[in-house]
N, C-alpha and C. Protein backbone atom coordinates (compact mmCIF):
# COMPACT_ATOMS: atom_id res chain seq x y z
N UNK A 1 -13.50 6.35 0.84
CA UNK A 1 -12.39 5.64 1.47
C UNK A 1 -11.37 6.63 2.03
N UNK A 2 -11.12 7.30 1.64
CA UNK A 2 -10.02 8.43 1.55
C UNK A 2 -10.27 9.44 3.47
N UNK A 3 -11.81 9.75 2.91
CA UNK A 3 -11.70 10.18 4.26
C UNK A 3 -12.49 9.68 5.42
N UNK A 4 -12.91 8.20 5.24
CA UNK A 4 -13.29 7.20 6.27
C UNK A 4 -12.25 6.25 6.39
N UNK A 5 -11.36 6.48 6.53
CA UNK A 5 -9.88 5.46 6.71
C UNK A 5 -9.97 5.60 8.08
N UNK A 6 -9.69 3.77 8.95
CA UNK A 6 -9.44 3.84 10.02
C UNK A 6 -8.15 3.44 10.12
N UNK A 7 -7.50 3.39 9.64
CA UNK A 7 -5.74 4.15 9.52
C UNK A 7 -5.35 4.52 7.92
N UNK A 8 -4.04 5.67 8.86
CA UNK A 8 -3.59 5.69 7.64
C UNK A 8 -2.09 5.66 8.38
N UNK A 9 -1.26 5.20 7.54
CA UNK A 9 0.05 5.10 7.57
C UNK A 9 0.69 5.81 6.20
N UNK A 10 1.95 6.62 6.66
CA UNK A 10 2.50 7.04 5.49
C UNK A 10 4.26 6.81 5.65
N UNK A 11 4.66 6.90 4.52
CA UNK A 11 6.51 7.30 4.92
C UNK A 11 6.48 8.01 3.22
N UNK A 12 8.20 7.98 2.99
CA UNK A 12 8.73 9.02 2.30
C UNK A 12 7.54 8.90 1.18
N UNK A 13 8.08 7.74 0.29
CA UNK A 13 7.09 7.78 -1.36
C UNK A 13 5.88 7.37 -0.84
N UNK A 14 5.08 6.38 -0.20
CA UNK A 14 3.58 5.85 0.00
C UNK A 14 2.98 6.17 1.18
N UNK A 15 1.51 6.21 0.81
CA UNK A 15 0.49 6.56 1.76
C UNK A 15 -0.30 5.21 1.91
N UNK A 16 -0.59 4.64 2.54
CA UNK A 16 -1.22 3.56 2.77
C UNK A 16 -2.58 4.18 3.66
N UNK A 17 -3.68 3.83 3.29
CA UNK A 17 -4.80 3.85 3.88
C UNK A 17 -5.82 2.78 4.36
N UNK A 18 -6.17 2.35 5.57
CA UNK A 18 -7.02 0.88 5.30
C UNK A 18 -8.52 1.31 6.46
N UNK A 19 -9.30 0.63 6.21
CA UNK A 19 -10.51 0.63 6.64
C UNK A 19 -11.32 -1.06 7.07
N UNK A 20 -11.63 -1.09 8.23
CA UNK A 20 -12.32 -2.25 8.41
C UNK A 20 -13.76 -2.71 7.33
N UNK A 21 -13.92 -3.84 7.28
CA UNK A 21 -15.15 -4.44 6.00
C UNK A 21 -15.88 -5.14 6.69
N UNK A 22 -17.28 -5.69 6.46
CA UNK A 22 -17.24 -6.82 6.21
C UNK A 22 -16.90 -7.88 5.47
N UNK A 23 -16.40 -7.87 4.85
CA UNK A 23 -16.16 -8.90 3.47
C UNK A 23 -14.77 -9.64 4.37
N UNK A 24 -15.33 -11.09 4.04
CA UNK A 24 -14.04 -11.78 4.36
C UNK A 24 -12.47 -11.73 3.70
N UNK A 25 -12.52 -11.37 2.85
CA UNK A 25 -11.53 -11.01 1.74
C UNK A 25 -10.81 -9.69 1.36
N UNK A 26 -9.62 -9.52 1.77
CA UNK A 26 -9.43 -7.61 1.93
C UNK A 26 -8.57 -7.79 0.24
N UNK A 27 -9.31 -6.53 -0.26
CA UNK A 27 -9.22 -5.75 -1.14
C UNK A 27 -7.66 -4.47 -1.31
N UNK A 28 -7.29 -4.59 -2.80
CA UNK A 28 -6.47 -3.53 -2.79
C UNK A 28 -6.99 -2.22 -3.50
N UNK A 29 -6.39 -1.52 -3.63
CA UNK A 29 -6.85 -0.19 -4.36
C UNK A 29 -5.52 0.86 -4.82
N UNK A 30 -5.04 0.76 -5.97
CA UNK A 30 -3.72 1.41 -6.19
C UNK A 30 -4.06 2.83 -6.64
N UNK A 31 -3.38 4.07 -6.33
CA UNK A 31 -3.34 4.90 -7.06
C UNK A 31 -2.07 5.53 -7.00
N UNK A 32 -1.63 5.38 -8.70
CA UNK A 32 -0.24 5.71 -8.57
C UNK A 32 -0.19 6.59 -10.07
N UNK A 33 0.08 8.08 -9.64
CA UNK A 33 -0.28 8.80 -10.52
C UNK A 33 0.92 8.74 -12.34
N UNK A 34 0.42 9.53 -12.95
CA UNK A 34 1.74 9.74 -13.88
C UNK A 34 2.71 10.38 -13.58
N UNK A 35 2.02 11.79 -13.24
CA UNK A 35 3.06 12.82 -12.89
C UNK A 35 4.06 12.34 -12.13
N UNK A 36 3.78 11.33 -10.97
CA UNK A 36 4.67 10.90 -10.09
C UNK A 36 6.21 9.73 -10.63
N UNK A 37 4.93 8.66 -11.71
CA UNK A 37 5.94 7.71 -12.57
C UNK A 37 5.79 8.10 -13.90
N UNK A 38 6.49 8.48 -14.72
CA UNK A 38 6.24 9.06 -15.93
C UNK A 38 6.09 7.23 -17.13
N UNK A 39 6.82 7.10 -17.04
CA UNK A 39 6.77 5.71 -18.02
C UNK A 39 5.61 4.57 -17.63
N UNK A 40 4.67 4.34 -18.39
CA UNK A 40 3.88 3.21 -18.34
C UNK A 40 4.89 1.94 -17.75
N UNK A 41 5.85 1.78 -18.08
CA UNK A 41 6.39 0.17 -17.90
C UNK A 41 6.43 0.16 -16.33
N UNK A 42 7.40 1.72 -15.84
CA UNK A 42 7.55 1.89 -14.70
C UNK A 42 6.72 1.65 -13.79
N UNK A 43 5.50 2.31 -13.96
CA UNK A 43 3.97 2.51 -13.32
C UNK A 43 3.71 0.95 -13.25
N UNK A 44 3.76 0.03 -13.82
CA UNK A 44 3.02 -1.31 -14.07
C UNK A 44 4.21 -1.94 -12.74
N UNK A 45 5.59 -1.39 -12.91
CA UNK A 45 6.07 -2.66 -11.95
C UNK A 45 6.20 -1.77 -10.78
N UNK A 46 5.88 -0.57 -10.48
CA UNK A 46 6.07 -0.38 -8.90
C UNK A 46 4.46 -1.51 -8.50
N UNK A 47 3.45 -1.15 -10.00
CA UNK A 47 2.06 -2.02 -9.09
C UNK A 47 1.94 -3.44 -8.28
N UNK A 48 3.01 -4.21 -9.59
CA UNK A 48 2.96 -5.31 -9.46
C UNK A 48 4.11 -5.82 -8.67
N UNK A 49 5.01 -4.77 -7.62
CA UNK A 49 5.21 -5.14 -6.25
C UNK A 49 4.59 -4.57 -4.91
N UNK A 50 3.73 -3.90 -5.45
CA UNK A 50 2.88 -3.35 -4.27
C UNK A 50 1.85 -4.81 -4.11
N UNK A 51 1.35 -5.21 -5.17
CA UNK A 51 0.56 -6.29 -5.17
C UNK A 51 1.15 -7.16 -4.23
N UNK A 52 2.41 -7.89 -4.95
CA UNK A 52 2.96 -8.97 -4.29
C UNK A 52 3.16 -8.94 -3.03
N UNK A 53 3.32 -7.32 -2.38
CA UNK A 53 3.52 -6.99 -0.49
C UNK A 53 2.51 -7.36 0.25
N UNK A 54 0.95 -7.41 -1.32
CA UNK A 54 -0.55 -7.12 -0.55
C UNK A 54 -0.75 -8.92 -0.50
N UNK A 55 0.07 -9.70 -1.41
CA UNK A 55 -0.31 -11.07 -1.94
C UNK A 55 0.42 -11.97 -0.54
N UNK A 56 1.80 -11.32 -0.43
CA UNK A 56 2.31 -12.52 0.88
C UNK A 56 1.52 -12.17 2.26
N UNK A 57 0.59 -10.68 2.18
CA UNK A 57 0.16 -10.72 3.94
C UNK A 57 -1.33 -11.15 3.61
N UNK A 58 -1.79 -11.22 3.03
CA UNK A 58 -3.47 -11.35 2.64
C UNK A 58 -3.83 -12.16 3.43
N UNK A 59 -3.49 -13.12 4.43
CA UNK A 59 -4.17 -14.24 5.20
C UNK A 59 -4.26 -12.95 6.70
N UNK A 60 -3.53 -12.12 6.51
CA UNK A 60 -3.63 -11.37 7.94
C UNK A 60 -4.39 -10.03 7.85
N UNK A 61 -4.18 -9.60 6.63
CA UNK A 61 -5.37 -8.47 6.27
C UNK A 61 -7.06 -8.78 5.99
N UNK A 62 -7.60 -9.85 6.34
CA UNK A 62 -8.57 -10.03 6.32
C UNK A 62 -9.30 -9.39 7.05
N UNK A 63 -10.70 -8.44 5.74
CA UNK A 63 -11.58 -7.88 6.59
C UNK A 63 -11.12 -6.48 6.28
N UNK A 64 -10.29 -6.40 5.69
CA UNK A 64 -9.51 -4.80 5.33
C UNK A 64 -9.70 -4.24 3.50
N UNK A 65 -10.40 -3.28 3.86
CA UNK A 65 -10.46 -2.83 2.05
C UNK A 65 -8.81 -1.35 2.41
N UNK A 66 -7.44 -1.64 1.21
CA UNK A 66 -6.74 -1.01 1.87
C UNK A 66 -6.34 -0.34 0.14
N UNK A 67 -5.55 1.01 0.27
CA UNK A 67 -5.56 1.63 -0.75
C UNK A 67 -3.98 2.20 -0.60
N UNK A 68 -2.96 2.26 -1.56
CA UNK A 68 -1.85 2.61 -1.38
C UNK A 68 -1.69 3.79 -2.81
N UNK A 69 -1.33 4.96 -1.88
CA UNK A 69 -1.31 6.32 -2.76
C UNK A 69 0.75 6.12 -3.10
N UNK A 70 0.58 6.84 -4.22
CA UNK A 70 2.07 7.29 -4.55
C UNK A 70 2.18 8.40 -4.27
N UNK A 71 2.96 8.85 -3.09
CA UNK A 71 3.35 10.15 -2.59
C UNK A 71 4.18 11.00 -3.04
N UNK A 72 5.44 10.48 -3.30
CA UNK A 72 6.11 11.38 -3.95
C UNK A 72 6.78 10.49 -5.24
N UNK A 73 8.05 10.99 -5.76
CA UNK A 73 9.06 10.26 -6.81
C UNK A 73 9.59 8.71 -5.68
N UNK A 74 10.41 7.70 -6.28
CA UNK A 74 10.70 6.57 -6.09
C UNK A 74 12.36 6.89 -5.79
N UNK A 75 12.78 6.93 -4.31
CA UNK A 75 14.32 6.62 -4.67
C UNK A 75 15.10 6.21 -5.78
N UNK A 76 16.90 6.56 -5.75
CA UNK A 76 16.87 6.08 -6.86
C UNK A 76 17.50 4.27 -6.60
N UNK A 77 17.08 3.94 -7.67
CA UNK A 77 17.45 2.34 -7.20
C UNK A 77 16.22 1.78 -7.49
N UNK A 78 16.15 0.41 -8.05
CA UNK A 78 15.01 -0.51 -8.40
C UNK A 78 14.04 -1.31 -6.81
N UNK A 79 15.34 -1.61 -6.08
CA UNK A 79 15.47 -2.46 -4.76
C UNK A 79 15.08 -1.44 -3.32
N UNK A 80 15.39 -0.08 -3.76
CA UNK A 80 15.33 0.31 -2.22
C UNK A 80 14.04 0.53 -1.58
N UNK A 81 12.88 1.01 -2.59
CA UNK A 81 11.69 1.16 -2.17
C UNK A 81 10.73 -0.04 -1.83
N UNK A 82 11.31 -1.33 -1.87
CA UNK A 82 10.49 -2.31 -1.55
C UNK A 82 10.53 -2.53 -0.18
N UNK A 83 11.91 -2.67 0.52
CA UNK A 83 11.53 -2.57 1.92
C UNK A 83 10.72 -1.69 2.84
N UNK A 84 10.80 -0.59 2.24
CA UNK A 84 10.03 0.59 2.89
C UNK A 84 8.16 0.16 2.96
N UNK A 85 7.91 -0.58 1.30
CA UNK A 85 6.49 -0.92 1.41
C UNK A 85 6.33 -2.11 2.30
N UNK A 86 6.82 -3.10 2.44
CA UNK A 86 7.01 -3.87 3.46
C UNK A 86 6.60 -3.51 4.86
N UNK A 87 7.27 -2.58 5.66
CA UNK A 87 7.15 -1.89 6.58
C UNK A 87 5.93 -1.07 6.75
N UNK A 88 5.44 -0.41 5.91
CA UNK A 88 4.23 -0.07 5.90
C UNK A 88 3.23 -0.64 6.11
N UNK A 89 3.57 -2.35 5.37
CA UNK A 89 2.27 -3.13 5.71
C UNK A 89 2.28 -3.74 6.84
N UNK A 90 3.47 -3.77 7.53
CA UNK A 90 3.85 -4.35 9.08
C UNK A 90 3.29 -3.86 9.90
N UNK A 91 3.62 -2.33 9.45
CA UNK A 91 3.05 -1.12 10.61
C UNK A 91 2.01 -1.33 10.61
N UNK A 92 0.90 -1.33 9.37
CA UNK A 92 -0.77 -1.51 9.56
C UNK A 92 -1.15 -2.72 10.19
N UNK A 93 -0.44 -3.55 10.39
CA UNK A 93 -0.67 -4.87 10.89
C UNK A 93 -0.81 -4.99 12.31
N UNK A 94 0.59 -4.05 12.96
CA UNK A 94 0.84 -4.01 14.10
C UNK A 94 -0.32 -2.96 15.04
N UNK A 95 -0.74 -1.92 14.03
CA UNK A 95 -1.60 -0.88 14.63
C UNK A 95 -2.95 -1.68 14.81
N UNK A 96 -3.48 -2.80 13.86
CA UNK A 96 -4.90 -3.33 13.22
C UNK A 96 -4.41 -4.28 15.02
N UNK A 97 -3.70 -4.90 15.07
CA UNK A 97 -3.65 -5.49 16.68
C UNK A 97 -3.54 -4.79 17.52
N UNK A 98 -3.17 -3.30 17.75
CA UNK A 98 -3.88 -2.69 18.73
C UNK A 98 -4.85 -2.05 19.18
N UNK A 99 -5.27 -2.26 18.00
CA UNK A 99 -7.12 -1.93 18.16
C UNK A 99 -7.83 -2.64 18.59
């Protein structure tokens, strides 16, 4: 996946990678290291809003197996890094229609 990605999108903390499927149903794939989030609790809820970014577009990512890397540390703030993943998935959206 990593290096058959037909995009990749990145900004400050995430790397987003996605690839066309067949499968009617697009797939996530998290990798979000320790070194990067040190606390288990932490690690569990950046996942489980990366999910929810992957859960409200899923009717438009169809057909996409897509994988979101943790790039660097997390601003500081609970709230600020969610818009940024947002945007990321916009951007892949907007690029997947100009193809």
């Amino acid at each position: 996946m990593f290096d058959q990605a037909d995009w990749r999108i990145g900004q400050q903390c995430f790397l987003l990678l996605a690839r066309e499927t067949d499968q009617p149903l697009p797939r996530l794939g998290l990798v979000i290291a320790k070194r990067r989030i040190r606390r288990a609790v932490d690690r569990g809820a950046v996942k489980r809003r990366i999910r929810e970014q992957f859960r409200l577009r899923q009717h438009e990512l169809t057909g996409l197996d897509i994988v979101v890397l943790m790039r660097g540390p997390l601003p500081a703030g609970k709230e600020n890094w969610t818009p940024q993943l947002a945007r990321l998935f916009d951007k892949l959206l907007a690029k997947r229609r100009q193809d």
